[in-house]
PDB file of N, CA and C in Angstrom:
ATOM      1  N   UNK A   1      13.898  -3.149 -18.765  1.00  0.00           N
ATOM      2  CA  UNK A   1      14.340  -2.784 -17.432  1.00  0.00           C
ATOM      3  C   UNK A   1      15.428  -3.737 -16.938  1.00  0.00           C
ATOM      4  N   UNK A   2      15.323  -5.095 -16.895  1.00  0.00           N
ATOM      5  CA  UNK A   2      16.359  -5.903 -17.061  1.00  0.00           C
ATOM      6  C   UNK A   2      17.699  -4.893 -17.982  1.00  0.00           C
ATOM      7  N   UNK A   3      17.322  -5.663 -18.551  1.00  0.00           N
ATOM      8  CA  UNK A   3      18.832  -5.416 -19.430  1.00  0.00           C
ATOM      9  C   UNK A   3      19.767  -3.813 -18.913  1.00  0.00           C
ATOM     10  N   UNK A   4      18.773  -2.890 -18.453  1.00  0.00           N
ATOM     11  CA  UNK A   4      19.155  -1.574 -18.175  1.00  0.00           C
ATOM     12  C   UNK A   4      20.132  -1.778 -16.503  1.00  0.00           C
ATOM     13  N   UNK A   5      19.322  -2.557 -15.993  1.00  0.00           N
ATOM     14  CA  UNK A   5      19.545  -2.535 -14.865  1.00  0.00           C
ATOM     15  C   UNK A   5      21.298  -3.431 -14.356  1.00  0.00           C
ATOM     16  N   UNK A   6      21.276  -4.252 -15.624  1.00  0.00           N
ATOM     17  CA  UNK A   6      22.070  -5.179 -15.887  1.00  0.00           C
ATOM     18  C   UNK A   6      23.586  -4.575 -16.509  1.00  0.00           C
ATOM     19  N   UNK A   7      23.593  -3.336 -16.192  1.00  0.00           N
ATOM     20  CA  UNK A   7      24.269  -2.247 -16.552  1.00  0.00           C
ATOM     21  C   UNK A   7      25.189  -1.700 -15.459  1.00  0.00           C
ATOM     22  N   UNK A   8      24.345  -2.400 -14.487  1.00  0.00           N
ATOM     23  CA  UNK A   8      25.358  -1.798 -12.810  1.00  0.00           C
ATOM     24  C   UNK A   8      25.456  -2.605 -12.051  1.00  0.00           C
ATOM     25  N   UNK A   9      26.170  -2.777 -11.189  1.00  0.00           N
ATOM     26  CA  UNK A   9      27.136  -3.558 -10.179  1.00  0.00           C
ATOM     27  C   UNK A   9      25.509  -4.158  -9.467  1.00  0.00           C
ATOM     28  N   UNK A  10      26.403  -5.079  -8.520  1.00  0.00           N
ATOM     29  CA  UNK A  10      24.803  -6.022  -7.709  1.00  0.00           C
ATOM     30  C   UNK A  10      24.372  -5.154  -6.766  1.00  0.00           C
ATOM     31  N   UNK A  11      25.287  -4.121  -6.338  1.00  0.00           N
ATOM     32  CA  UNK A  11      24.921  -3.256  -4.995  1.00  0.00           C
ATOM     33  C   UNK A  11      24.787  -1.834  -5.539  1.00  0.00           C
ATOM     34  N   UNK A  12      25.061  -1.248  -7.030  1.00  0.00           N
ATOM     35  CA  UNK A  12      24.423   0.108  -7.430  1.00  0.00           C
ATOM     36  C   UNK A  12      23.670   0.631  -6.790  1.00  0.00           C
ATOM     37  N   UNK A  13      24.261   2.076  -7.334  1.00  0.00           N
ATOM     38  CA  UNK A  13      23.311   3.116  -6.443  1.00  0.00           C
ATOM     39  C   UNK A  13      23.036   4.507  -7.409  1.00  0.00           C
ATOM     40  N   UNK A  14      21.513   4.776  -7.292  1.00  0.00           N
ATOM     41  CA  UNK A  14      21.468   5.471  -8.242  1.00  0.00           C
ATOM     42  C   UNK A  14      20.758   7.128  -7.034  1.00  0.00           C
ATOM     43  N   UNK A  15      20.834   7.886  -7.362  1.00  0.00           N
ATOM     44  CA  UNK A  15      20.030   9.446  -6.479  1.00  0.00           C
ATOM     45  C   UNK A  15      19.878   9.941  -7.620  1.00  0.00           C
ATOM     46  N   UNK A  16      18.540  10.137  -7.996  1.00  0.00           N
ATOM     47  CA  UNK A  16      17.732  10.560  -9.287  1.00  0.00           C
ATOM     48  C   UNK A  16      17.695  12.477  -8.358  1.00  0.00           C
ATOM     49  N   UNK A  17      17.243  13.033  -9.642  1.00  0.00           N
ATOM     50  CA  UNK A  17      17.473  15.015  -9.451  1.00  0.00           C
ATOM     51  C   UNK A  17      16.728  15.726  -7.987  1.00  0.00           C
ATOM     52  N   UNK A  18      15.679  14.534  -7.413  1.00  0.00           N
ATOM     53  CA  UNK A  18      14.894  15.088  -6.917  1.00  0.00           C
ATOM     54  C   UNK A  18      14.942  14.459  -5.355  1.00  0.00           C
ATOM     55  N   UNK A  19      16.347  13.704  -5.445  1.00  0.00           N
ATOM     56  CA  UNK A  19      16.926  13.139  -3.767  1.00  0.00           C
ATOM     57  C   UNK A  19      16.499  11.553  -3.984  1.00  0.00           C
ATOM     58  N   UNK A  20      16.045  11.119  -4.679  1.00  0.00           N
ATOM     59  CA  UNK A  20      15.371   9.934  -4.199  1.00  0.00           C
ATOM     60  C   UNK A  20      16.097   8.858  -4.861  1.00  0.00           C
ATOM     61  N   UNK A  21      16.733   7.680  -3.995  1.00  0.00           N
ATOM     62  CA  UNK A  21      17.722   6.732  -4.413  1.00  0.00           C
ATOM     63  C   UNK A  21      17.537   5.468  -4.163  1.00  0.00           C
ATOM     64  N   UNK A  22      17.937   4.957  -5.332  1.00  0.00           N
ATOM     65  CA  UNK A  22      18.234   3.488  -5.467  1.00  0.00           C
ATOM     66  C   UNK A  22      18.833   2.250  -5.312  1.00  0.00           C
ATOM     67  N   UNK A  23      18.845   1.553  -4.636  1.00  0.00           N
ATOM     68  CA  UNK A  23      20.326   0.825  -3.883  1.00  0.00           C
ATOM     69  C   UNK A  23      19.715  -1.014  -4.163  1.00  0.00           C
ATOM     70  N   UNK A  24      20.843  -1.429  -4.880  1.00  0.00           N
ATOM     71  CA  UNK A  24      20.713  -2.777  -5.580  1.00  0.00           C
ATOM     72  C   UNK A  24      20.167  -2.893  -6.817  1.00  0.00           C
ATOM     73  N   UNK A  25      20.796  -3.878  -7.583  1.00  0.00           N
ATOM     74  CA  UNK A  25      20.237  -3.896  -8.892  1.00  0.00           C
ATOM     75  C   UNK A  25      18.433  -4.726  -9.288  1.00  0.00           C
ATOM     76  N   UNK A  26      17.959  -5.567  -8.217  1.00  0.00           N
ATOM     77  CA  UNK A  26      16.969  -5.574  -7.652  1.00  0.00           C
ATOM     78  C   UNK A  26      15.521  -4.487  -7.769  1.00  0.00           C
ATOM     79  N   UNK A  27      16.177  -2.904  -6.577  1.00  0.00           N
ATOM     80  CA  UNK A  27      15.716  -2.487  -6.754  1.00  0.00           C
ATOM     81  C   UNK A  27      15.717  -1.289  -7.817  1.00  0.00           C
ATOM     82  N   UNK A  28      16.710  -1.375  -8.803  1.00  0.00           N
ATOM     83  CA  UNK A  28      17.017  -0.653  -9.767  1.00  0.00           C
ATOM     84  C   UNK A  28      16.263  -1.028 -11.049  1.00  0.00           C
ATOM     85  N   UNK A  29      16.062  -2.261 -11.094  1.00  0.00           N
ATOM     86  CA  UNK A  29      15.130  -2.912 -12.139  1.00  0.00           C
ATOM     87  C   UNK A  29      13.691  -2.302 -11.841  1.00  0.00           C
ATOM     88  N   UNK A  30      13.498  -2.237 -11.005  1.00  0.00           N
ATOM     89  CA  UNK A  30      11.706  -1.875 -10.439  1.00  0.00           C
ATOM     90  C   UNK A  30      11.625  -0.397 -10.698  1.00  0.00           C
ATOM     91  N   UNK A  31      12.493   0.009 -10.827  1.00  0.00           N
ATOM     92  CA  UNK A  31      12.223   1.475 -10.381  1.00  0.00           C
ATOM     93  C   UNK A  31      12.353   1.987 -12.278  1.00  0.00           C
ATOM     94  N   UNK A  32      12.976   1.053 -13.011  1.00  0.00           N
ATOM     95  CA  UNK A  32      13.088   1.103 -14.594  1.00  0.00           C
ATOM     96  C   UNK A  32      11.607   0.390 -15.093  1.00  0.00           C
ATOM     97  N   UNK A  33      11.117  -0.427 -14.396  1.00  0.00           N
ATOM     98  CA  UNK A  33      10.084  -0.826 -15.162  1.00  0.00           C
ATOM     99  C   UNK A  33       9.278   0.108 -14.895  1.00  0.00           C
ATOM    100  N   UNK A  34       9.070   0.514 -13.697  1.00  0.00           N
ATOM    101  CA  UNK A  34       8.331   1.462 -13.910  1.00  0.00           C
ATOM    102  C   UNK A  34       8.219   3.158 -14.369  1.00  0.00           C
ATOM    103  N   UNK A  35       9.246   3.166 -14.625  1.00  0.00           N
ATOM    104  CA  UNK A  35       9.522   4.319 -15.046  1.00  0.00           C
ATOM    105  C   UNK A  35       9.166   4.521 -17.016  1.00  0.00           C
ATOM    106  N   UNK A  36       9.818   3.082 -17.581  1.00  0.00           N
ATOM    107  CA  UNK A  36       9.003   2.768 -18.776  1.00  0.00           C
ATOM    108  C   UNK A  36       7.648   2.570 -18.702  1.00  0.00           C
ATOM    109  N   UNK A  37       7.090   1.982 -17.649  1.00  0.00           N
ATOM    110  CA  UNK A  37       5.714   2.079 -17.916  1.00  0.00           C
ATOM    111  C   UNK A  37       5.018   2.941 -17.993  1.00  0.00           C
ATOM    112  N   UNK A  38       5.591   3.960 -17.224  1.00  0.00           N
ATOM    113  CA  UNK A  38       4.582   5.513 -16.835  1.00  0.00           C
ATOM    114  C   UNK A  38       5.181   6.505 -18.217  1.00  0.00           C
ATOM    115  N   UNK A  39       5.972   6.374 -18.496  1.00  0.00           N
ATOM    116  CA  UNK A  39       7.101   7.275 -19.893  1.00  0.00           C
ATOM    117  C   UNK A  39       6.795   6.062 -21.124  1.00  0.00           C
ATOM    118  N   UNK A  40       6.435   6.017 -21.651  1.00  0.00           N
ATOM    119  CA  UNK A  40       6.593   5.005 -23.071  1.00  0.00           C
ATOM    120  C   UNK A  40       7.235   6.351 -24.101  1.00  0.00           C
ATOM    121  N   UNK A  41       7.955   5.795 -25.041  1.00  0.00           N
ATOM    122  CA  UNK A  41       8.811   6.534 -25.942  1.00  0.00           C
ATOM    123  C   UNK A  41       9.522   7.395 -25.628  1.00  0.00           C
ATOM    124  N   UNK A  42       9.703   7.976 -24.271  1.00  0.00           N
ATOM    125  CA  UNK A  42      10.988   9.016 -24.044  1.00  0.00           C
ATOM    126  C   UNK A  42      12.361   8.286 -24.273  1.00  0.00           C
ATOM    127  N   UNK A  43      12.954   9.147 -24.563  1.00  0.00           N
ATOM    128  CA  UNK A  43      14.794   8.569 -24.992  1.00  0.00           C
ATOM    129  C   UNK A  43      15.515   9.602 -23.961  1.00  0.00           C
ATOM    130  N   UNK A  44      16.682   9.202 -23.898  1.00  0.00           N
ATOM    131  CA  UNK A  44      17.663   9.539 -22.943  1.00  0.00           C
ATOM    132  C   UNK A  44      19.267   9.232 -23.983  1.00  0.00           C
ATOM    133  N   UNK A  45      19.382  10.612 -23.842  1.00  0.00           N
ATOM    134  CA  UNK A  45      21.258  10.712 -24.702  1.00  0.00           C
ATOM    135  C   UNK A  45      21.695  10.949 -23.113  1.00  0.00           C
ATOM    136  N   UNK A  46      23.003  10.554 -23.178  1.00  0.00           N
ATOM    137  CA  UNK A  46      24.430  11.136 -22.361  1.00  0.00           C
ATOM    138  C   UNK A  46      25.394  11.325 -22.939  1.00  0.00           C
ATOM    139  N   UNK A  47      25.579  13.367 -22.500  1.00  0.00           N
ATOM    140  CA  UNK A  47      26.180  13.715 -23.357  1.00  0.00           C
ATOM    141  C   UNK A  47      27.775  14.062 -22.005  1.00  0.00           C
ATOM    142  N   UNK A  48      28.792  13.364 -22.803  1.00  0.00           N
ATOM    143  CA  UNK A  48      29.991  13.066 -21.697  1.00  0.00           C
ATOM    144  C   UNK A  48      30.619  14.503 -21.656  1.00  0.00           C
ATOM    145  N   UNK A  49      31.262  14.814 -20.627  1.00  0.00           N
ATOM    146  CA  UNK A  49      32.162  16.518 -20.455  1.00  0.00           C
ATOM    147  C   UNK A  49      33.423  15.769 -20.388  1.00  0.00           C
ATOM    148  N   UNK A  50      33.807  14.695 -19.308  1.00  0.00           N
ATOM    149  CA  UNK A  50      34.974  14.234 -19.071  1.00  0.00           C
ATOM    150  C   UNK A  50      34.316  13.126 -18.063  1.00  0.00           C
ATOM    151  N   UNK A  51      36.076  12.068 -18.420  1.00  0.00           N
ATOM    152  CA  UNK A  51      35.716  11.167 -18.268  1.00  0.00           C
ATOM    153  C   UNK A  51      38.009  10.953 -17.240  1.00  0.00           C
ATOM    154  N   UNK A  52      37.481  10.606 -16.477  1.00  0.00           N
ATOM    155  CA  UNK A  52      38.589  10.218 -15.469  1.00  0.00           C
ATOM    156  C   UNK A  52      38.604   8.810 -14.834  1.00  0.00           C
ATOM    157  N   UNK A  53      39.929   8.083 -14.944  1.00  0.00           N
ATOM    158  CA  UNK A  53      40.506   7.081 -14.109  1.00  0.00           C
ATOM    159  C   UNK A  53      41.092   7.131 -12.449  1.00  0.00           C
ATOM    160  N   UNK A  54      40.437   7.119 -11.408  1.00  0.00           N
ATOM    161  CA  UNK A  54      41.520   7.557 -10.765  1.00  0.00           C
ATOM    162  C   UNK A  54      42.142   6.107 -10.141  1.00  0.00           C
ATOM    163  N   UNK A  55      41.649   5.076 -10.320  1.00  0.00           N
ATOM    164  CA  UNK A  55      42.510   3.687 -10.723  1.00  0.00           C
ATOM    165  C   UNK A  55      42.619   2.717 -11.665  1.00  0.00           C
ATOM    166  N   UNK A  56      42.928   1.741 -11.707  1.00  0.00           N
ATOM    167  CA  UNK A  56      42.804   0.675 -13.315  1.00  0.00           C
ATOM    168  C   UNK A  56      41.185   0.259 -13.231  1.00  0.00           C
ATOM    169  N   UNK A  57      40.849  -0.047 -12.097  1.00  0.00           N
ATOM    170  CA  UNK A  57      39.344  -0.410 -12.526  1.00  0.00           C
ATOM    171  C   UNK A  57      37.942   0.441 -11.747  1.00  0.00           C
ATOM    172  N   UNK A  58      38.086   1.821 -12.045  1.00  0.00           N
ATOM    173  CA  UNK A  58      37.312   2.855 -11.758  1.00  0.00           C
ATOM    174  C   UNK A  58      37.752   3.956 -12.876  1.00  0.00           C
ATOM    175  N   UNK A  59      36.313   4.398 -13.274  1.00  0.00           N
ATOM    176  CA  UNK A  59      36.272   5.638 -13.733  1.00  0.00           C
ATOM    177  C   UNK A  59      35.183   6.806 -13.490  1.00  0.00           C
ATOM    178  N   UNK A  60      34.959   7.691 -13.407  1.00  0.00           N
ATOM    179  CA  UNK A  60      34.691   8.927 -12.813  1.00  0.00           C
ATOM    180  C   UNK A  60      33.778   9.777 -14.611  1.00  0.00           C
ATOM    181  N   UNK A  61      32.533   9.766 -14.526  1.00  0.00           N
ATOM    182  CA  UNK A  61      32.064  10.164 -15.643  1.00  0.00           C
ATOM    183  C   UNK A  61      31.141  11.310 -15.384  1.00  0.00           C
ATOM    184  N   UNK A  62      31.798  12.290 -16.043  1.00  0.00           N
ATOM    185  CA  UNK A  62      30.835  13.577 -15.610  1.00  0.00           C
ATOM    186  C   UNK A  62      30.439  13.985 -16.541  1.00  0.00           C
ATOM    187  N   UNK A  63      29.077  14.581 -16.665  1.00  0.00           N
ATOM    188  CA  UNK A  63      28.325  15.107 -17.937  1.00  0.00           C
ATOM    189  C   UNK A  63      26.659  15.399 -17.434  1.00  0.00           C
ATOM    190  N   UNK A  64      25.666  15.241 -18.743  1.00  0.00           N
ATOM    191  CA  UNK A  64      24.765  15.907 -18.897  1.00  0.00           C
ATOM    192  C   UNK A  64      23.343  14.579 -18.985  1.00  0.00           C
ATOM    193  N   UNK A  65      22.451  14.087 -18.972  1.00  0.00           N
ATOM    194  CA  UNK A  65      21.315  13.233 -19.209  1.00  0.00           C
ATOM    195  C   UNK A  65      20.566  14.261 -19.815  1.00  0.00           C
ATOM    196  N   UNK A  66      20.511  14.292 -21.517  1.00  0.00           N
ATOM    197  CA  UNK A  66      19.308  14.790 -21.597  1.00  0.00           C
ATOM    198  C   UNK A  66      18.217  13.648 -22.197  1.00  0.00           C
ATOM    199  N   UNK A  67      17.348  14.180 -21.567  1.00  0.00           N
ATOM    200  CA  UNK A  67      15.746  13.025 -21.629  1.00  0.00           C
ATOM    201  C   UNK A  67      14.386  14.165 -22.470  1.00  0.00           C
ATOM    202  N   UNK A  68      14.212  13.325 -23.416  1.00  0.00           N
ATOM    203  CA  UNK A  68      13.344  13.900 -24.480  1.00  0.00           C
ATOM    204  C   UNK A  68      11.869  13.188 -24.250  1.00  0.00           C
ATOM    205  N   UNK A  69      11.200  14.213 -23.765  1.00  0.00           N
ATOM    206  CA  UNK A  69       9.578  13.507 -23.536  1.00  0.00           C
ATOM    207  C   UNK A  69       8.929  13.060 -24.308  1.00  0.00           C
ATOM    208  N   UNK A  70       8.237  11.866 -24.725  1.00  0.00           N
ATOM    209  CA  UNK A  70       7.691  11.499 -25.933  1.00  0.00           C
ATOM    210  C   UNK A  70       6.291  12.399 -26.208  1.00  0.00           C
ATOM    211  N   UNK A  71       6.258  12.622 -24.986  1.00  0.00           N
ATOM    212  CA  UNK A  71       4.106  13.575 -25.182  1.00  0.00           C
ATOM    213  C   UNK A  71       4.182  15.065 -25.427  1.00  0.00           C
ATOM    214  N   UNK A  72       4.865  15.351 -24.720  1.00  0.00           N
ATOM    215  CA  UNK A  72       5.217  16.700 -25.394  1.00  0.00           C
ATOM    216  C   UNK A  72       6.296  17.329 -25.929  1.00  0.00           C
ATOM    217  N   UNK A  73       6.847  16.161 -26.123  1.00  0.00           N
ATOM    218  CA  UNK A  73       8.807  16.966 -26.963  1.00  0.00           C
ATOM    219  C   UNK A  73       9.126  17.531 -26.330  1.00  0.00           C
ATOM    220  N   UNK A  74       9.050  17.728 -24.856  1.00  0.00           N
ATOM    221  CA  UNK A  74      10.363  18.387 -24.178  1.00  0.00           C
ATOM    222  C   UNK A  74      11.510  17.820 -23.567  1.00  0.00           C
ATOM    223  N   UNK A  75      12.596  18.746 -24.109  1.00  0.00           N
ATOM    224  CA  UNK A  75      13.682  18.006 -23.287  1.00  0.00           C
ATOM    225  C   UNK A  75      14.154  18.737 -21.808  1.00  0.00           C
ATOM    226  N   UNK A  76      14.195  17.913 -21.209  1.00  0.00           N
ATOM    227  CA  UNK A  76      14.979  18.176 -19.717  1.00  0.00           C
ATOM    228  C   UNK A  76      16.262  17.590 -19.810  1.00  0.00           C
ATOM    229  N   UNK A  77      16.920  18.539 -19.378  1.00  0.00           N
ATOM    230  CA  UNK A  77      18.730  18.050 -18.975  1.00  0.00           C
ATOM    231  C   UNK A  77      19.336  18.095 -17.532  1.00  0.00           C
ATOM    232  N   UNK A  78      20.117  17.390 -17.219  1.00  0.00           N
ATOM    233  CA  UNK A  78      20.489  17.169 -15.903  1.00  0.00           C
ATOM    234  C   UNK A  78      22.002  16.906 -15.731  1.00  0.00           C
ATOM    235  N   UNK A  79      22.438  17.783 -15.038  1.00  0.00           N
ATOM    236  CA  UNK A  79      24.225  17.227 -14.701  1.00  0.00           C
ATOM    237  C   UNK A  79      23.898  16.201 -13.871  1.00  0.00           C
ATOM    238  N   UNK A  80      25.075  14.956 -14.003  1.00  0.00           N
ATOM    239  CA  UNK A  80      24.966  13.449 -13.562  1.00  0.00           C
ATOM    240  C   UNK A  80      26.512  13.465 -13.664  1.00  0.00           C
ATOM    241  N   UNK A  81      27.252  12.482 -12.546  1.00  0.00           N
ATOM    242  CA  UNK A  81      28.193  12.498 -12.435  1.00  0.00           C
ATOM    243  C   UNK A  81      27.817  10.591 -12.057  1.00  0.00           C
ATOM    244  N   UNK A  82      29.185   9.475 -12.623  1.00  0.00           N
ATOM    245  CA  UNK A  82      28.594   8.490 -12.512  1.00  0.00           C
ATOM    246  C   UNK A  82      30.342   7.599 -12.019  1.00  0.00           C
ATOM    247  N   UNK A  83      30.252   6.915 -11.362  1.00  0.00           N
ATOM    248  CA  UNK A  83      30.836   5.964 -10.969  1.00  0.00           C
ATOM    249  C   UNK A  83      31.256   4.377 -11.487  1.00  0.00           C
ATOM    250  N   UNK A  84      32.288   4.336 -12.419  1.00  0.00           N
ATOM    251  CA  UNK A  84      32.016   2.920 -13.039  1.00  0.00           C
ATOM    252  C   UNK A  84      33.233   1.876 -12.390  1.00  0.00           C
ATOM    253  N   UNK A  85      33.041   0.678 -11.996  1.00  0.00           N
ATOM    254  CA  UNK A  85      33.705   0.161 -11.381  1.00  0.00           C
ATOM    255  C   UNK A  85      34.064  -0.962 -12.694  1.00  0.00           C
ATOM    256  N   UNK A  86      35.160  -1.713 -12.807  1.00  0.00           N
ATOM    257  CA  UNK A  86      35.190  -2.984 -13.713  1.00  0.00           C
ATOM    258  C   UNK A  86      35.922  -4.164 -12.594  1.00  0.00           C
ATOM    259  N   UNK A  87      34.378  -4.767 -13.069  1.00  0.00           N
ATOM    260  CA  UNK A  87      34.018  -6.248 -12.474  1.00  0.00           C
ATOM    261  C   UNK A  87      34.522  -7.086 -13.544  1.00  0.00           C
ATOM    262  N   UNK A  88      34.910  -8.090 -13.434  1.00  0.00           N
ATOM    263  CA  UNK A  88      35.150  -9.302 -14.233  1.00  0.00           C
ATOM    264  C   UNK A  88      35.030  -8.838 -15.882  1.00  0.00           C
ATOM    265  N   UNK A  89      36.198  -8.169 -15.989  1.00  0.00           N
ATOM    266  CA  UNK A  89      36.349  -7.514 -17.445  1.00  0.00           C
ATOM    267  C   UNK A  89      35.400  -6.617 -17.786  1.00  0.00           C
ATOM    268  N   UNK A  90      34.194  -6.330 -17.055  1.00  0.00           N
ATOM    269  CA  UNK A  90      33.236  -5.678 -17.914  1.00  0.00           C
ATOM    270  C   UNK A  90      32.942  -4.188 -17.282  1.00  0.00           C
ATOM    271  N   UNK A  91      32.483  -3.094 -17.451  1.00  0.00           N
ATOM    272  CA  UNK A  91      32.389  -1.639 -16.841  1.00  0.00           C
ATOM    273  C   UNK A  91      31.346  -1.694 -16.326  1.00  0.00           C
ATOM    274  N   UNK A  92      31.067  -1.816 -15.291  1.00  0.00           N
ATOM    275  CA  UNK A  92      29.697  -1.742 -14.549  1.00  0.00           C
ATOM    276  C   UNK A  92      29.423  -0.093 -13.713  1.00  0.00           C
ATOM    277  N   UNK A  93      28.418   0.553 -13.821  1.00  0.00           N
ATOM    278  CA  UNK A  93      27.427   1.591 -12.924  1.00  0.00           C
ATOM    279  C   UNK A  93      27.485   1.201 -11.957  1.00  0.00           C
ATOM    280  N   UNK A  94      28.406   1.738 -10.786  1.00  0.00           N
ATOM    281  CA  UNK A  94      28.474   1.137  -9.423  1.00  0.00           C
ATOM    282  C   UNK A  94      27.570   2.414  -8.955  1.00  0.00           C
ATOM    283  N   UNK A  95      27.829   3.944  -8.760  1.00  0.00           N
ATOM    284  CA  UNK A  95      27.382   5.132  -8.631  1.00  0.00           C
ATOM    285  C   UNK A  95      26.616   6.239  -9.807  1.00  0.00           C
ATOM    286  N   UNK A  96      25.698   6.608  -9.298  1.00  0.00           N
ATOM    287  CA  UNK A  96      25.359   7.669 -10.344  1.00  0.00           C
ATOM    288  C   UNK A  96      24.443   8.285  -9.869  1.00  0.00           C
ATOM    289  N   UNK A  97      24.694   9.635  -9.554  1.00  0.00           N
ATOM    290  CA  UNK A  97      24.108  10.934  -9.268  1.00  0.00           C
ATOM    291  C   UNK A  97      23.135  12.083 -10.214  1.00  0.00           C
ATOM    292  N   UNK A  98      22.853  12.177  -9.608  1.00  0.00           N
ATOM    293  CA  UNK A  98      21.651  13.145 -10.818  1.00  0.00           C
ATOM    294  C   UNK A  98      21.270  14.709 -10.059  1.00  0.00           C
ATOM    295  N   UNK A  99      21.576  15.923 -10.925  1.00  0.00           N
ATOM    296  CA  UNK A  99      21.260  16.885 -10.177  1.00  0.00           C
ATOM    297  C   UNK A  99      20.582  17.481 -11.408  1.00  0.00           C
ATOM    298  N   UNK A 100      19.260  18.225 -11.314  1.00  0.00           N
ATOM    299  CA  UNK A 100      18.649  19.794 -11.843  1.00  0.00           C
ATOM    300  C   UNK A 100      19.568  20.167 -12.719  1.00  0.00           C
ATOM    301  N   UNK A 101      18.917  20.676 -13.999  1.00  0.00           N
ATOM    302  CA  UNK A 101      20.097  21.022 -15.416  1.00  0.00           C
ATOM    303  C   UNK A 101      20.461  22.255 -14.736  1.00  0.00           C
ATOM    304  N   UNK A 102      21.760  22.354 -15.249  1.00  0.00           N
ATOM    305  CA  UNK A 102      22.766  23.758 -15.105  1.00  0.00           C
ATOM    306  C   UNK A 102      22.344  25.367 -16.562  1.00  0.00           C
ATOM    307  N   UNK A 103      20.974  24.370 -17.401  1.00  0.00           N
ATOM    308  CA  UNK A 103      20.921  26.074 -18.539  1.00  0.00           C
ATOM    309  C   UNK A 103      21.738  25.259 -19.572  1.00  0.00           C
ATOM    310  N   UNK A 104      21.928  23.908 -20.097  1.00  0.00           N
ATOM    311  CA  UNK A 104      23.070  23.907 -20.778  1.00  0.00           C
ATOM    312  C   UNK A 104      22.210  22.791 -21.656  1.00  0.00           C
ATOM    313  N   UNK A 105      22.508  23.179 -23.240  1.00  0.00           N
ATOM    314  CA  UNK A 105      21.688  22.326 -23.914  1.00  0.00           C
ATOM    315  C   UNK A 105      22.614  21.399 -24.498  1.00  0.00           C
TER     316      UNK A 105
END
């Protein structure tokens, strides 16, 4: 959960499919540990559609989260649109949105 969390800016913000959001990397860590704790072995691909600059240190990432359940092999997919800012050379998750899959595998 660390290391995941360690992935986005100090003030990230995450709105998971079902409205409910995350603000600081703080509380972004908590909300990963527990999310591994309650999920053990699910995986998560992101699968990219496009990917936009609209300055030198922002980019604009739109695509798909699909998340594969470890207990019953199902996958759920979700359009996610994500916000990356670059901090001190590195690409940080400043934004990232999560909506209900669109039918699209």
């Amino acid at each position: 959960a660390k290391a995941v969390a360690a992935s986005w800016t100090a003030e990230g913000e995450y709105t998971a499919d079902d409205g409910t959001t995350f603000r600081g990397r703080p509380a972004l860590e908590k909300a990963y540990a527990e999310f591994f704790a309650a999920n053990p072995g699910n995986s998560l691909d992101v699968e990219v559609d496009s990917i936009r600059f609209p300055s030198r240190d922002n980019a604009v990432v739109e695509g798909h989260f699909k998340q594969r359940k470890a207990k019953r092999g199902e996958l759920v997919v979700s359009r996610c649109s994500l916000l990356f800012a670059r901090e001190d050379g590195k690409w940080l998750i400043a934004i990232a949105r999560e909506w209900p899959g669109d039918g699209l595998s």
